[in-house]
PDB file of N, CA and C in Angstrom:
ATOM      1  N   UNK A   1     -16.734 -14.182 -36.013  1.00  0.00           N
ATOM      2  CA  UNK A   1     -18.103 -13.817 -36.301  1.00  0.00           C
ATOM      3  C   UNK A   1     -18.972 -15.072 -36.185  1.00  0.00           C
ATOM      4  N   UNK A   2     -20.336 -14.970 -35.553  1.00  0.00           N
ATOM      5  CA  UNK A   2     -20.866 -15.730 -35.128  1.00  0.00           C
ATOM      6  C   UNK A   2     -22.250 -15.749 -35.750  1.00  0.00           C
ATOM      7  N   UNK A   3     -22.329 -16.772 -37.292  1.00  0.00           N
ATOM      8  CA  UNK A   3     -22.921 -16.651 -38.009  1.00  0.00           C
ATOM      9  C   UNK A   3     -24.463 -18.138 -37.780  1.00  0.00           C
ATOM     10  N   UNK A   4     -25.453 -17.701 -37.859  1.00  0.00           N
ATOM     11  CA  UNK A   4     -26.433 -19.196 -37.881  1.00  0.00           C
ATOM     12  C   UNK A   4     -27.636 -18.690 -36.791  1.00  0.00           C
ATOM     13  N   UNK A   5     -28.380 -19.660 -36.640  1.00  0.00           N
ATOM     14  CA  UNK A   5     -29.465 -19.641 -35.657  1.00  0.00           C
ATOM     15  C   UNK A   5     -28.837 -19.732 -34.495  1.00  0.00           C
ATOM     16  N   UNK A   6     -28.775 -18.833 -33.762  1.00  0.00           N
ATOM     17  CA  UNK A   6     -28.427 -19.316 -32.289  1.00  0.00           C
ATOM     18  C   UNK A   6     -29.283 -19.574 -31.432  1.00  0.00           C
ATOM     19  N   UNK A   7     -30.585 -19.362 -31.572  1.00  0.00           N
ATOM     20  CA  UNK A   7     -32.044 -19.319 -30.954  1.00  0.00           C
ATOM     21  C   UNK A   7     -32.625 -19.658 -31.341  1.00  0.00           C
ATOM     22  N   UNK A   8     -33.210 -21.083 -30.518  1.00  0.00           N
ATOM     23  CA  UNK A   8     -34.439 -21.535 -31.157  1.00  0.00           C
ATOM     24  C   UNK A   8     -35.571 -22.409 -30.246  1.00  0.00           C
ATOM     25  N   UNK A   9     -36.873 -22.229 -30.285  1.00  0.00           N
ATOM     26  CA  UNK A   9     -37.214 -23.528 -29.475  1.00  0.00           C
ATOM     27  C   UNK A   9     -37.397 -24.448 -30.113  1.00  0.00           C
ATOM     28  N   UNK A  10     -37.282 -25.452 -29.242  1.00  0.00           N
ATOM     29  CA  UNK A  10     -36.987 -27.179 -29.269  1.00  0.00           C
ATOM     30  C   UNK A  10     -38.551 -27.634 -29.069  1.00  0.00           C
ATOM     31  N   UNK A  11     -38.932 -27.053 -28.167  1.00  0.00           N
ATOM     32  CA  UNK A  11     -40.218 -27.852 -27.937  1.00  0.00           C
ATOM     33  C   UNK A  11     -41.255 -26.913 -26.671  1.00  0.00           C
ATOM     34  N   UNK A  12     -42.547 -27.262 -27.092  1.00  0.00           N
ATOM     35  CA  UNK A  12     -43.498 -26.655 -26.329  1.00  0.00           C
ATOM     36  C   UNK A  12     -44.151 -27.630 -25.250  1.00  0.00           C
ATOM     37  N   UNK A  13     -44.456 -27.348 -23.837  1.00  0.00           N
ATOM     38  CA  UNK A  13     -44.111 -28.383 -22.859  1.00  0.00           C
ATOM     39  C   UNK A  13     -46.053 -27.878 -22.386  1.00  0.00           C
ATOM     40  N   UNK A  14     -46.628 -28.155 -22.354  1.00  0.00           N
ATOM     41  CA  UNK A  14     -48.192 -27.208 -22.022  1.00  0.00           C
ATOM     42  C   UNK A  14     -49.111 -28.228 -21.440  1.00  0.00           C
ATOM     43  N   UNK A  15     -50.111 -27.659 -20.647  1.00  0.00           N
ATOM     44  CA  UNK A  15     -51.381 -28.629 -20.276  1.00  0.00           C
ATOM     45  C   UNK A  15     -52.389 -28.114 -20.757  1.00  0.00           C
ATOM     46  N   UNK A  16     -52.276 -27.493 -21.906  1.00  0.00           N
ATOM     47  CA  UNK A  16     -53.849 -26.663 -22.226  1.00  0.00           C
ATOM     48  C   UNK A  16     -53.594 -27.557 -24.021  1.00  0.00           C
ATOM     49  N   UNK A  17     -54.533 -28.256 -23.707  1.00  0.00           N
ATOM     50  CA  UNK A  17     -54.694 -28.819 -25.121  1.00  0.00           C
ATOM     51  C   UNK A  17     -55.562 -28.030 -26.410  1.00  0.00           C
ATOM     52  N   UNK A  18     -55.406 -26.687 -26.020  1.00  0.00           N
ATOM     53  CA  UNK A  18     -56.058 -25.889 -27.213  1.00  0.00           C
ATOM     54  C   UNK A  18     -54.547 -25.245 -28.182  1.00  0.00           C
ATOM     55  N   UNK A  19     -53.237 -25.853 -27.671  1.00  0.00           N
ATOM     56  CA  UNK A  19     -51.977 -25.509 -27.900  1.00  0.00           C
ATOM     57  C   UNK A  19     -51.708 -26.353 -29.147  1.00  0.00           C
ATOM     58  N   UNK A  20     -51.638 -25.493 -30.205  1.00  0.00           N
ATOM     59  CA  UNK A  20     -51.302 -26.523 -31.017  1.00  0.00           C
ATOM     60  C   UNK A  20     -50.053 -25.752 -31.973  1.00  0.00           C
ATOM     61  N   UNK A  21     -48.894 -26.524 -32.805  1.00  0.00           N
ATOM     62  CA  UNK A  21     -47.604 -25.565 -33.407  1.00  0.00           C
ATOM     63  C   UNK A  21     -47.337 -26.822 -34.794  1.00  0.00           C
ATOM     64  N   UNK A  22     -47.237 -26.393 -35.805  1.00  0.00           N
ATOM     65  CA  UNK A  22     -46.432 -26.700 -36.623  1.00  0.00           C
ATOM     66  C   UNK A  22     -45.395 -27.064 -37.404  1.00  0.00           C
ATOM     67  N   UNK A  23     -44.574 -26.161 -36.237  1.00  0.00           N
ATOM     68  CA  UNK A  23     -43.395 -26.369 -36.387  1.00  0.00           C
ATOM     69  C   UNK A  23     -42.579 -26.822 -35.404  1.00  0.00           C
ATOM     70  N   UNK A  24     -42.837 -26.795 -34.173  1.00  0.00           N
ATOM     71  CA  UNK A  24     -42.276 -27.328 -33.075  1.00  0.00           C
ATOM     72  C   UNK A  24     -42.826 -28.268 -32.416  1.00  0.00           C
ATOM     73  N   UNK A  25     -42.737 -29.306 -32.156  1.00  0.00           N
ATOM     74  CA  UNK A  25     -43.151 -30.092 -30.990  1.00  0.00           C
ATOM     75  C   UNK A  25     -43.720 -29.957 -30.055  1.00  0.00           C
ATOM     76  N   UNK A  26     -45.379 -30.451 -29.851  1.00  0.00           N
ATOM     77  CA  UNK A  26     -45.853 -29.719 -28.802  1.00  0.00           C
ATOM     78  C   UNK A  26     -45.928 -31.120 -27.397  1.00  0.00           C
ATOM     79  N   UNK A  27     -45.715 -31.175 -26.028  1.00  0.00           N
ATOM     80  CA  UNK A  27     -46.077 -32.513 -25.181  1.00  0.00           C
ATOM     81  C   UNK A  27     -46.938 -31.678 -24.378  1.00  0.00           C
ATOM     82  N   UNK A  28     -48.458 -32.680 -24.331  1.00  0.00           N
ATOM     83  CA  UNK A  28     -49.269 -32.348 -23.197  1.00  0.00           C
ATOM     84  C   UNK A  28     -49.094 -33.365 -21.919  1.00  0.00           C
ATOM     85  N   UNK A  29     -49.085 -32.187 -20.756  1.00  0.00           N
ATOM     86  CA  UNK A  29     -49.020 -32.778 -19.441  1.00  0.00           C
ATOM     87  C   UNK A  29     -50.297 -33.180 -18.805  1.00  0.00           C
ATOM     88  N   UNK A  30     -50.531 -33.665 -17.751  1.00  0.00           N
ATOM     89  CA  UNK A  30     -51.699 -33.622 -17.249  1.00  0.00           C
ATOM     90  C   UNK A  30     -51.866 -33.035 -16.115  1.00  0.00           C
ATOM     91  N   UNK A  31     -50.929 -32.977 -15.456  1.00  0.00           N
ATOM     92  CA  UNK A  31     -51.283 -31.766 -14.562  1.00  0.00           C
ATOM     93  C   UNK A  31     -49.812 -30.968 -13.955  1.00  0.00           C
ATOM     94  N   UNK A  32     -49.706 -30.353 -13.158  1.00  0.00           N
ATOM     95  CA  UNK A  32     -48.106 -29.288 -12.998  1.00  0.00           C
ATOM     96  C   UNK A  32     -47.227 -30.520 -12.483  1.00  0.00           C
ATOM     97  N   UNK A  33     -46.666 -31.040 -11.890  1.00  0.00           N
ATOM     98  CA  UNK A  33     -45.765 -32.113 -11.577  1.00  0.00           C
ATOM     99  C   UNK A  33     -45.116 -32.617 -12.519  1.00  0.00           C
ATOM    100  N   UNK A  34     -46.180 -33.211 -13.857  1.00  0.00           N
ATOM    101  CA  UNK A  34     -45.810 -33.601 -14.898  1.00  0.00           C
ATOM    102  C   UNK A  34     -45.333 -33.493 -15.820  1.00  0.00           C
ATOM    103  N   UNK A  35     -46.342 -31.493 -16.109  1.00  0.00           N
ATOM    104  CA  UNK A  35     -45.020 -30.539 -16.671  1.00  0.00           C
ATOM    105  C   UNK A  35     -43.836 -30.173 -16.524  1.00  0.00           C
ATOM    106  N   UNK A  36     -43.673 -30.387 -15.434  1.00  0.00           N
ATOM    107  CA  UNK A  36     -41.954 -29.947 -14.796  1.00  0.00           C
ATOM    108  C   UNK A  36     -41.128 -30.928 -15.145  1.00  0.00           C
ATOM    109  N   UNK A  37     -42.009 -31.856 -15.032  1.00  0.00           N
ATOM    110  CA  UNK A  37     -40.731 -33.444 -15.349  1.00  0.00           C
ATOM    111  C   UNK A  37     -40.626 -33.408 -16.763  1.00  0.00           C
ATOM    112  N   UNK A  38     -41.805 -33.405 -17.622  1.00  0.00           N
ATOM    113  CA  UNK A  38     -41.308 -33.531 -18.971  1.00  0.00           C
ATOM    114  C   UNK A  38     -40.638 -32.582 -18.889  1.00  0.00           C
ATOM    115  N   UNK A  39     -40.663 -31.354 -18.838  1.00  0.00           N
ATOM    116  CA  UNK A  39     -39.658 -29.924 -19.197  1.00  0.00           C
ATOM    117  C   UNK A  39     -38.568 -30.160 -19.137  1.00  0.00           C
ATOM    118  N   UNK A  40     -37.953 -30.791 -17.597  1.00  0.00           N
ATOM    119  CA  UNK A  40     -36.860 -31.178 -17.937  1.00  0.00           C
ATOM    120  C   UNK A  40     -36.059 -32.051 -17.952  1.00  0.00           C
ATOM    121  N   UNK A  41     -37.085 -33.081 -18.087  1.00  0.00           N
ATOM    122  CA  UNK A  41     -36.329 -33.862 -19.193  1.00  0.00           C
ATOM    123  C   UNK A  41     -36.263 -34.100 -20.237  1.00  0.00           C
ATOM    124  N   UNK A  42     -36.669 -32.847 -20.853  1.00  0.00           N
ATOM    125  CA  UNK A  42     -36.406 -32.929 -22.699  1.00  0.00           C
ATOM    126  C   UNK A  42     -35.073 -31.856 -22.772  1.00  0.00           C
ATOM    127  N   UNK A  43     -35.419 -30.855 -21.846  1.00  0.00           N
ATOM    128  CA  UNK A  43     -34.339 -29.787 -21.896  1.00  0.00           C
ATOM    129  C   UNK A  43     -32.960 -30.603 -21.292  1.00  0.00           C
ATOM    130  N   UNK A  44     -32.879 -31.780 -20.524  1.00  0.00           N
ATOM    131  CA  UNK A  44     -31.949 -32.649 -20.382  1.00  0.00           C
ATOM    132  C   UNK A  44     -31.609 -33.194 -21.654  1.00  0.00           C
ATOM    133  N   UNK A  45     -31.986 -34.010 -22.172  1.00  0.00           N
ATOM    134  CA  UNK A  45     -31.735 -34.458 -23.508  1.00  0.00           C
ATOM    135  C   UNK A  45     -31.212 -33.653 -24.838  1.00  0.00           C
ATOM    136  N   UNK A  46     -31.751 -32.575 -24.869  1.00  0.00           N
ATOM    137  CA  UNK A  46     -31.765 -31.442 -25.737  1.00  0.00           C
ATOM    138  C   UNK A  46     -30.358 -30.398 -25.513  1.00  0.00           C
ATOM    139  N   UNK A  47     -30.034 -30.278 -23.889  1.00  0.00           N
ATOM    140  CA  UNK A  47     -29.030 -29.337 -23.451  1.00  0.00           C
ATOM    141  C   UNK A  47     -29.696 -27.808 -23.837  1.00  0.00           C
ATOM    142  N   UNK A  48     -31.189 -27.748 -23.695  1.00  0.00           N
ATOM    143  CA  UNK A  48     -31.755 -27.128 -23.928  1.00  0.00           C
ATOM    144  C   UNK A  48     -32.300 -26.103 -22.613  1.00  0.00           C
ATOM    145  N   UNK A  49     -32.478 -24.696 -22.388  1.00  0.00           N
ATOM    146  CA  UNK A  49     -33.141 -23.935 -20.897  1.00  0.00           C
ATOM    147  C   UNK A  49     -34.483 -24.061 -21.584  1.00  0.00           C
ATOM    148  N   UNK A  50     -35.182 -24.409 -20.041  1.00  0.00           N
ATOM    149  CA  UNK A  50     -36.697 -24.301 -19.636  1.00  0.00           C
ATOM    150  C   UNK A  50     -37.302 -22.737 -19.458  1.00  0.00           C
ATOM    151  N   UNK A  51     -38.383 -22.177 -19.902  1.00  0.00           N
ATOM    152  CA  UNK A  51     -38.636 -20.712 -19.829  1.00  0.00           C
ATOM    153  C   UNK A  51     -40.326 -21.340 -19.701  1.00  0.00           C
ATOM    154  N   UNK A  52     -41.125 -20.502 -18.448  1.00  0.00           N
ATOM    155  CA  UNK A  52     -42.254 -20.465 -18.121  1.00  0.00           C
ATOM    156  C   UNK A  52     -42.496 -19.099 -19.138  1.00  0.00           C
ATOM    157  N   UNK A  53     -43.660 -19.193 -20.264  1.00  0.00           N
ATOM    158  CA  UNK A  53     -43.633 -18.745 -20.677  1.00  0.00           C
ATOM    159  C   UNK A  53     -45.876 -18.360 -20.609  1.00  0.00           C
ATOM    160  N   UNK A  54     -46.365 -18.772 -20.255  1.00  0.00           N
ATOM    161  CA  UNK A  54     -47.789 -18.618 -19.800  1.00  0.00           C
ATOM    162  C   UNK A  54     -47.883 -19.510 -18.386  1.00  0.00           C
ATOM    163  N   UNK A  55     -49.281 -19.570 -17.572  1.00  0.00           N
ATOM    164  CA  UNK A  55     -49.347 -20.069 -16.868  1.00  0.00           C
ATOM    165  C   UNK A  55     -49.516 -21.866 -17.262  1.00  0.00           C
ATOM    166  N   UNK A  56     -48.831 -22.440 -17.279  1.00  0.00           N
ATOM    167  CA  UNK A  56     -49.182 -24.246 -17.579  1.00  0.00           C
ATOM    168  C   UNK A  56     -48.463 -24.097 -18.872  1.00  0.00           C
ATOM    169  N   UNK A  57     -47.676 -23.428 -19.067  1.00  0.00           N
ATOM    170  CA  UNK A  57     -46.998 -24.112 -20.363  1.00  0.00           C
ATOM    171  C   UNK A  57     -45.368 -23.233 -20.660  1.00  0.00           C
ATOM    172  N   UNK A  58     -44.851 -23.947 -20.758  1.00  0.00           N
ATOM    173  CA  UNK A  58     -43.520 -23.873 -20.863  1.00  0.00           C
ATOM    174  C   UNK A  58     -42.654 -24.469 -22.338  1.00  0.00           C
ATOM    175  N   UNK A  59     -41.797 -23.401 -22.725  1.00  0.00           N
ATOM    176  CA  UNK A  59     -40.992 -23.691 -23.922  1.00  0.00           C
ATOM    177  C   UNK A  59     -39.722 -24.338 -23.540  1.00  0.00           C
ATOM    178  N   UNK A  60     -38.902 -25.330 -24.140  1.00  0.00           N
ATOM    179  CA  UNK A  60     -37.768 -25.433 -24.373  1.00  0.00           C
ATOM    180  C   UNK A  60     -36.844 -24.825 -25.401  1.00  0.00           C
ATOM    181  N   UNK A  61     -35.640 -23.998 -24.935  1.00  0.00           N
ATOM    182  CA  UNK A  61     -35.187 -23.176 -25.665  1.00  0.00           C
ATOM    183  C   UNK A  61     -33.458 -23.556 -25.910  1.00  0.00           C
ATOM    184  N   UNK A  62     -32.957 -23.416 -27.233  1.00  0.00           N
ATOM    185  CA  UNK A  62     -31.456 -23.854 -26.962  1.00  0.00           C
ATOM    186  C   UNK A  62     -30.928 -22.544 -27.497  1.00  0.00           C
ATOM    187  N   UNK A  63     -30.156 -21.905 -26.203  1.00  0.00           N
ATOM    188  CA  UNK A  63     -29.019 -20.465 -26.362  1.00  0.00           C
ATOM    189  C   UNK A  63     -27.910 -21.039 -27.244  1.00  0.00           C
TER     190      UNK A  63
END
């Protein structure tokens, strides 16, 4: 039995600086190139999947 959080995000990856979270980590990009690189390279670090989740902003998620 497979008991605990198995889902969660790690971090919010966005270029719209009206994005703001409390509880998660938010990094602003400055433009799409930049988002992609931070994305993944936090989801590198993290062992975390990348999910486009609006247009310009992307979650890091660990399954």
């Amino acid at each position: 039995m497979d008991i605990g959080l198995n889902d969660y995000i790690i971090a919010i990856v966005t270029m719209n600086k009206d994005v703001k979270s409390s509880t998660v980590p938010v990094f602003y990009a400055e433009n799409r190139e930049d988002l992609e690189k931070r994305s993944l390279t936090i989801s590198k670090c993290v062992m975390g999947m990348v999910h486009d989740v609006f247009n310009d902003t992307f979650i890091i998620v660990k399954h």
